[in-house]
C-alpha atoms as a PDB file:
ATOM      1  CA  UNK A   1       5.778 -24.565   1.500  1.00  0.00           C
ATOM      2  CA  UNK A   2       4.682 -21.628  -0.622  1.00  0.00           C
ATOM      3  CA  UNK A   3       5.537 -17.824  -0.227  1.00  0.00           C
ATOM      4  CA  UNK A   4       2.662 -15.607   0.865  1.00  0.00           C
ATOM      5  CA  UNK A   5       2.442 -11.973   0.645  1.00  0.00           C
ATOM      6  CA  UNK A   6       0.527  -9.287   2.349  1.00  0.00           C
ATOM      7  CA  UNK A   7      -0.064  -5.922   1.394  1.00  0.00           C
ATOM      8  CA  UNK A   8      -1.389  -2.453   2.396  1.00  0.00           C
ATOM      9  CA  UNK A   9      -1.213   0.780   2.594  1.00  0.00           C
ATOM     10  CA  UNK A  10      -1.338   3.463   5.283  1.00  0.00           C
ATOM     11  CA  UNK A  11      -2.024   7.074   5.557  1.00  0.00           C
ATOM     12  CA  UNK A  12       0.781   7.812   8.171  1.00  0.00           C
ATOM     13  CA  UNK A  13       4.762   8.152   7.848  1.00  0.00           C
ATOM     14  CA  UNK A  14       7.077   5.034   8.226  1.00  0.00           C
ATOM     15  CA  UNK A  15       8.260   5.885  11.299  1.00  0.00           C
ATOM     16  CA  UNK A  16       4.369   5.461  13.145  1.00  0.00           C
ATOM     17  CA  UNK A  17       3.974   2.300  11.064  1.00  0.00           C
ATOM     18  CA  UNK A  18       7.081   1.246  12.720  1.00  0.00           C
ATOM     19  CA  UNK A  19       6.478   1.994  16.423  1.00  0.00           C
ATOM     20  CA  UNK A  20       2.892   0.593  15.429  1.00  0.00           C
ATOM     21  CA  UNK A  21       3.982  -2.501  14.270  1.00  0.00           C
ATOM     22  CA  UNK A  22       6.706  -3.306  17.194  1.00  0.00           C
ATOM     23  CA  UNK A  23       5.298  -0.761  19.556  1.00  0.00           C
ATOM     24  CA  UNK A  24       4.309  -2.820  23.367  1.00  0.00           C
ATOM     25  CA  UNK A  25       0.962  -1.398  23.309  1.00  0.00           C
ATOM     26  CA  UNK A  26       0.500  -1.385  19.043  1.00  0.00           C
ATOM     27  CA  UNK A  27       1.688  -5.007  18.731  1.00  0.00           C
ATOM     28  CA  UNK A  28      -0.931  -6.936  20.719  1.00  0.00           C
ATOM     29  CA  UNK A  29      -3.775  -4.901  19.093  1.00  0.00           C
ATOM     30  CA  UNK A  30      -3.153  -5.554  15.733  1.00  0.00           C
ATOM     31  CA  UNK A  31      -1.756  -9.062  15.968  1.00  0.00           C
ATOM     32  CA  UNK A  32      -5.275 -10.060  18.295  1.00  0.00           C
ATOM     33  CA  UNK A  33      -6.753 -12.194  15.355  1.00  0.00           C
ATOM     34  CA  UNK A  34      -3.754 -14.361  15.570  1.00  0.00           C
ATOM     35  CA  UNK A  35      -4.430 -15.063  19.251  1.00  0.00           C
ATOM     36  CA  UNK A  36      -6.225 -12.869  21.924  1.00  0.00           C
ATOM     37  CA  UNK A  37      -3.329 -11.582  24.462  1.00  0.00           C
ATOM     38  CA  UNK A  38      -0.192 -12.019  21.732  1.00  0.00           C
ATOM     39  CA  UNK A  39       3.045 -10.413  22.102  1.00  0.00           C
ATOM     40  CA  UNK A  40       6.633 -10.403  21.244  1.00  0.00           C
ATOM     41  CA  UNK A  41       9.805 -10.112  23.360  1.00  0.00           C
ATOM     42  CA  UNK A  42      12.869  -9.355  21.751  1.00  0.00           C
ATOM     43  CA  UNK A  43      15.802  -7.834  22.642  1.00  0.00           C
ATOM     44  CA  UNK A  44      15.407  -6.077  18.709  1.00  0.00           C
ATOM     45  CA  UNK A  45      18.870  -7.141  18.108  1.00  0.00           C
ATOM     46  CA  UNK A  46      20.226  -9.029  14.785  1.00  0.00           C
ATOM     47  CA  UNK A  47      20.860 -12.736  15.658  1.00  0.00           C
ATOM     48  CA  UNK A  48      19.184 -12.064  19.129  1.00  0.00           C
ATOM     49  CA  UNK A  49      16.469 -13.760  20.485  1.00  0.00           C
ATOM     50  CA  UNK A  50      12.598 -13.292  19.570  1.00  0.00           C
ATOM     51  CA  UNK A  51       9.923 -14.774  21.188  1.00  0.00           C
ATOM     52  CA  UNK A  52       6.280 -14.175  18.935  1.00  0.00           C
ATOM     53  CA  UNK A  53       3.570 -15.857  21.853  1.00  0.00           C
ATOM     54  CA  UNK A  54       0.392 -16.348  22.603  1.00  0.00           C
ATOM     55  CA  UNK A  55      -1.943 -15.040  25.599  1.00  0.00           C
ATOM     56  CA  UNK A  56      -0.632 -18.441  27.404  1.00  0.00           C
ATOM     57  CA  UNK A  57       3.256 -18.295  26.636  1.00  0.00           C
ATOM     58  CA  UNK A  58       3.012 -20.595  23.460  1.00  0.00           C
ATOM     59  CA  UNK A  59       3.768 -19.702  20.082  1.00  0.00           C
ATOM     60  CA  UNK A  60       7.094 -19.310  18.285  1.00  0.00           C
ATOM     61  CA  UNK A  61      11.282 -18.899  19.133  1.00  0.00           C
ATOM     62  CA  UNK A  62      12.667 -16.537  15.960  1.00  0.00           C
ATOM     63  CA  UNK A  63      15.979 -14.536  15.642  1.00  0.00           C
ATOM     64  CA  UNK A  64      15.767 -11.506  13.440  1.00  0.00           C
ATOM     65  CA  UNK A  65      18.041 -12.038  10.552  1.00  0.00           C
ATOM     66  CA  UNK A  66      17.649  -8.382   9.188  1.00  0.00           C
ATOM     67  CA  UNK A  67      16.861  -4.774  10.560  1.00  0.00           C
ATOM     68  CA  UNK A  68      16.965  -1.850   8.851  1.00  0.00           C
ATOM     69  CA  UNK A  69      14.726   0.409  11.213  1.00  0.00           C
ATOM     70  CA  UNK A  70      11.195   2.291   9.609  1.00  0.00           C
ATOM     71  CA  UNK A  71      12.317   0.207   6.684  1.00  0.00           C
ATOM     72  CA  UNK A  72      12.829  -3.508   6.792  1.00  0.00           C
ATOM     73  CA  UNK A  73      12.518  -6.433   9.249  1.00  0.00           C
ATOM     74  CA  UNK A  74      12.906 -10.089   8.696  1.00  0.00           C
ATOM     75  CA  UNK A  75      12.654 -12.902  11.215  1.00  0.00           C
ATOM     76  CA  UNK A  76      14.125 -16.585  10.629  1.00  0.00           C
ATOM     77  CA  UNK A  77      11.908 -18.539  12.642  1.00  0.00           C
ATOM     78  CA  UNK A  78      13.922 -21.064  14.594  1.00  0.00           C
ATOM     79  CA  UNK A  79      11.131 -23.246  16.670  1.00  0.00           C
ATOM     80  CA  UNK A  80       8.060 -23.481  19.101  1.00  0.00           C
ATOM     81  CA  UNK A  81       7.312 -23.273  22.827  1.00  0.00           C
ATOM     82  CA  UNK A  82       4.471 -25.036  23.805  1.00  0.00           C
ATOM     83  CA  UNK A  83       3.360 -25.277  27.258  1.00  0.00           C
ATOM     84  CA  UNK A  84       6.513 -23.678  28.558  1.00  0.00           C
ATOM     85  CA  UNK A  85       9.039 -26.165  26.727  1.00  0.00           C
ATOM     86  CA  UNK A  86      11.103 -24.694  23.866  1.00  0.00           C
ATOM     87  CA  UNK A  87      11.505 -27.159  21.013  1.00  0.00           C
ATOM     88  CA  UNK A  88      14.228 -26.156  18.370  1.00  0.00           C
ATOM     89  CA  UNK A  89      14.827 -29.996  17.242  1.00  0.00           C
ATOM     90  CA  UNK A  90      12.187 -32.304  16.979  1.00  0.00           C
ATOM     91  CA  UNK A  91      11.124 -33.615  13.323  1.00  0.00           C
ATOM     92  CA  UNK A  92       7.860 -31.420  13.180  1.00  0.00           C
ATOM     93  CA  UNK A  93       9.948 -28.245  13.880  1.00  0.00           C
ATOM     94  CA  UNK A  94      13.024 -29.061  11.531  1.00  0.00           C
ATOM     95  CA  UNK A  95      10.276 -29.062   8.799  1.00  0.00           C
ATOM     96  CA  UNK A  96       9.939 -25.588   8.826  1.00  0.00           C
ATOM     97  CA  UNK A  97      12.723 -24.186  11.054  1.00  0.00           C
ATOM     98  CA  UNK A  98      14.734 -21.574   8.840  1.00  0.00           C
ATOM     99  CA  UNK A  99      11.311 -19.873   7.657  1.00  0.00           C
ATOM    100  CA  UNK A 100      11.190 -15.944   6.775  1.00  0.00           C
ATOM    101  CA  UNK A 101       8.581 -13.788   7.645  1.00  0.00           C
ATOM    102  CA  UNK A 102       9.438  -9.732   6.416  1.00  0.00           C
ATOM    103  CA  UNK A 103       8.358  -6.462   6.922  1.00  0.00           C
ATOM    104  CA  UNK A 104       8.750  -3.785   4.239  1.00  0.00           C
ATOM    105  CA  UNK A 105       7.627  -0.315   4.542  1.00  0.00           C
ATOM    106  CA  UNK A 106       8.587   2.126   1.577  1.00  0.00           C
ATOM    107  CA  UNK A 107       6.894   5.545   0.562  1.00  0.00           C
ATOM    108  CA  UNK A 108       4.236   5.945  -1.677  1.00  0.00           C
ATOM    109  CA  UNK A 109       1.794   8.856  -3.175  1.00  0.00           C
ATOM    110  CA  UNK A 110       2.144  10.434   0.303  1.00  0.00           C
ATOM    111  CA  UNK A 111       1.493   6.845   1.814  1.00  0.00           C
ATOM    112  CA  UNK A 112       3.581   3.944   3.536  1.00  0.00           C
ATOM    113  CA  UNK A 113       2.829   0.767   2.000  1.00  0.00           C
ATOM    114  CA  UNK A 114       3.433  -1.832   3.932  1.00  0.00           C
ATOM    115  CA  UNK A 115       4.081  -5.450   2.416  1.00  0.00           C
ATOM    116  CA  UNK A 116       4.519  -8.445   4.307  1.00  0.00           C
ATOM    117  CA  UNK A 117       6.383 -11.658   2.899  1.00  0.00           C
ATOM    118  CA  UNK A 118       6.447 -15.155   4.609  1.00  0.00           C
ATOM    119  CA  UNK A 119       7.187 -18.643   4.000  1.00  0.00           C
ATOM    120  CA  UNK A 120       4.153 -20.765   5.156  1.00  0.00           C
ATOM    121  CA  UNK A 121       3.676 -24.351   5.338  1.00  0.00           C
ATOM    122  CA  UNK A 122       0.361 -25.807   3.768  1.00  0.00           C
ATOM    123  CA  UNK A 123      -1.550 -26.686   7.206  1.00  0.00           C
ATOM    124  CA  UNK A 124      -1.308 -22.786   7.791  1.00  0.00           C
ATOM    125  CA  UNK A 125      -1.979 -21.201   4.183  1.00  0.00           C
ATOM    126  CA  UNK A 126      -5.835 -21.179   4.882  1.00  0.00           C
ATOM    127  CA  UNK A 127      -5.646 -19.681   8.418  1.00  0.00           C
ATOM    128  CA  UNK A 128      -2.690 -16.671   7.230  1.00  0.00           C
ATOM    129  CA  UNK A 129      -4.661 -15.867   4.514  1.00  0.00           C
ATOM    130  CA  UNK A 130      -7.813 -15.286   6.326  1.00  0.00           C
ATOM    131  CA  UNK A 131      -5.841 -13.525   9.785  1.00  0.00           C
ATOM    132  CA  UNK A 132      -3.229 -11.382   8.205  1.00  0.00           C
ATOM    133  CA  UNK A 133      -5.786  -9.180   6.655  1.00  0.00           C
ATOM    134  CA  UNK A 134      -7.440  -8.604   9.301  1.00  0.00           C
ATOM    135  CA  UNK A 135      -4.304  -7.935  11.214  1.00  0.00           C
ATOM    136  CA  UNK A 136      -3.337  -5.808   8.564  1.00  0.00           C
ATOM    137  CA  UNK A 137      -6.696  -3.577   9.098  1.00  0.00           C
ATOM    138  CA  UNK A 138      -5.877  -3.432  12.214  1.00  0.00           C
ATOM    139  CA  UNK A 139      -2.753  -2.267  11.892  1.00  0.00           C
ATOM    140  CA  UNK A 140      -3.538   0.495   9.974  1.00  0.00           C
ATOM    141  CA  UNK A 141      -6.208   1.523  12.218  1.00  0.00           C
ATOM    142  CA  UNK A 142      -3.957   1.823  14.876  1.00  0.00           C
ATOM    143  CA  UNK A 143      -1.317   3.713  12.483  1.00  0.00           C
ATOM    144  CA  UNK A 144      -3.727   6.213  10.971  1.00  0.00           C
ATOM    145  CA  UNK A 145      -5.019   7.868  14.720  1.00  0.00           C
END
């Protein structure tokens, strides 16, 4: 496992990045070059449940461990659905169950920087590396308009 961060930097106040990042609309636009039709359902609480998924229901069962709202997030994923079955147990998940993934926004030079911080395993370092970028551009598309 290695630590991976993501930064960049947004002409638009904290609060837009915000709705922009967990915004209904916002989120599957920016996270498409993860997977076409993503999206999240939470109930935004700490220790609640989060569901990150793909356009077919698969993807990842999270809690968020940490809010501080137009300022911090941070999600401890917990597990995986895959074709409709939740697995928070098997070998494969316990490997990596208990990994971070955080959102930091603070001010700068007029700006909100936005830096992203996550604990990936090695089979995913190539593919974050190459689609959080892009997500990131995205993302600040969306932010800036």
């Amino acid at each position: 496992m290695e630590k991976l961060t993501f930064k960049v930097s947004i002409n638009a106040p904290r609060t837009k990045v915000w709705e922009t990042l967990w915004g209904d609309t916002t989120y599957p636009a920016w996270t498409a070059p993860f997977a076409e039709g993503s999206r999240i359902e939470s109930d935004w609480e700490v220790g609640g449940r989060t569901l990150f998924l793909d356009g077919k229901g698969s993807g990842m069962v999270s809690t968020i461990a940490k809010k501080v709202p137009n300022e911090y997030m941070s999600f401890k994923h917990l597990g995986e659905i895959q074709n409709g079955v939740e697995d928070l147990t098997s070998e494969k998940v316990k490997g990596w169950s208990g990994n971070t993934e955080n959102y930091t926004l603070t001010d700068a030079d007029g700006k909100t920087v936005l830096e992203v911080d996550m604990d990936a395993e090695d089979e995913f370092k190539d593919y974050l590396n190459k689609t959080f970028p892009a997500s990131l551009d995205k993302l600040k598309e969306l932010a800036e308009k």
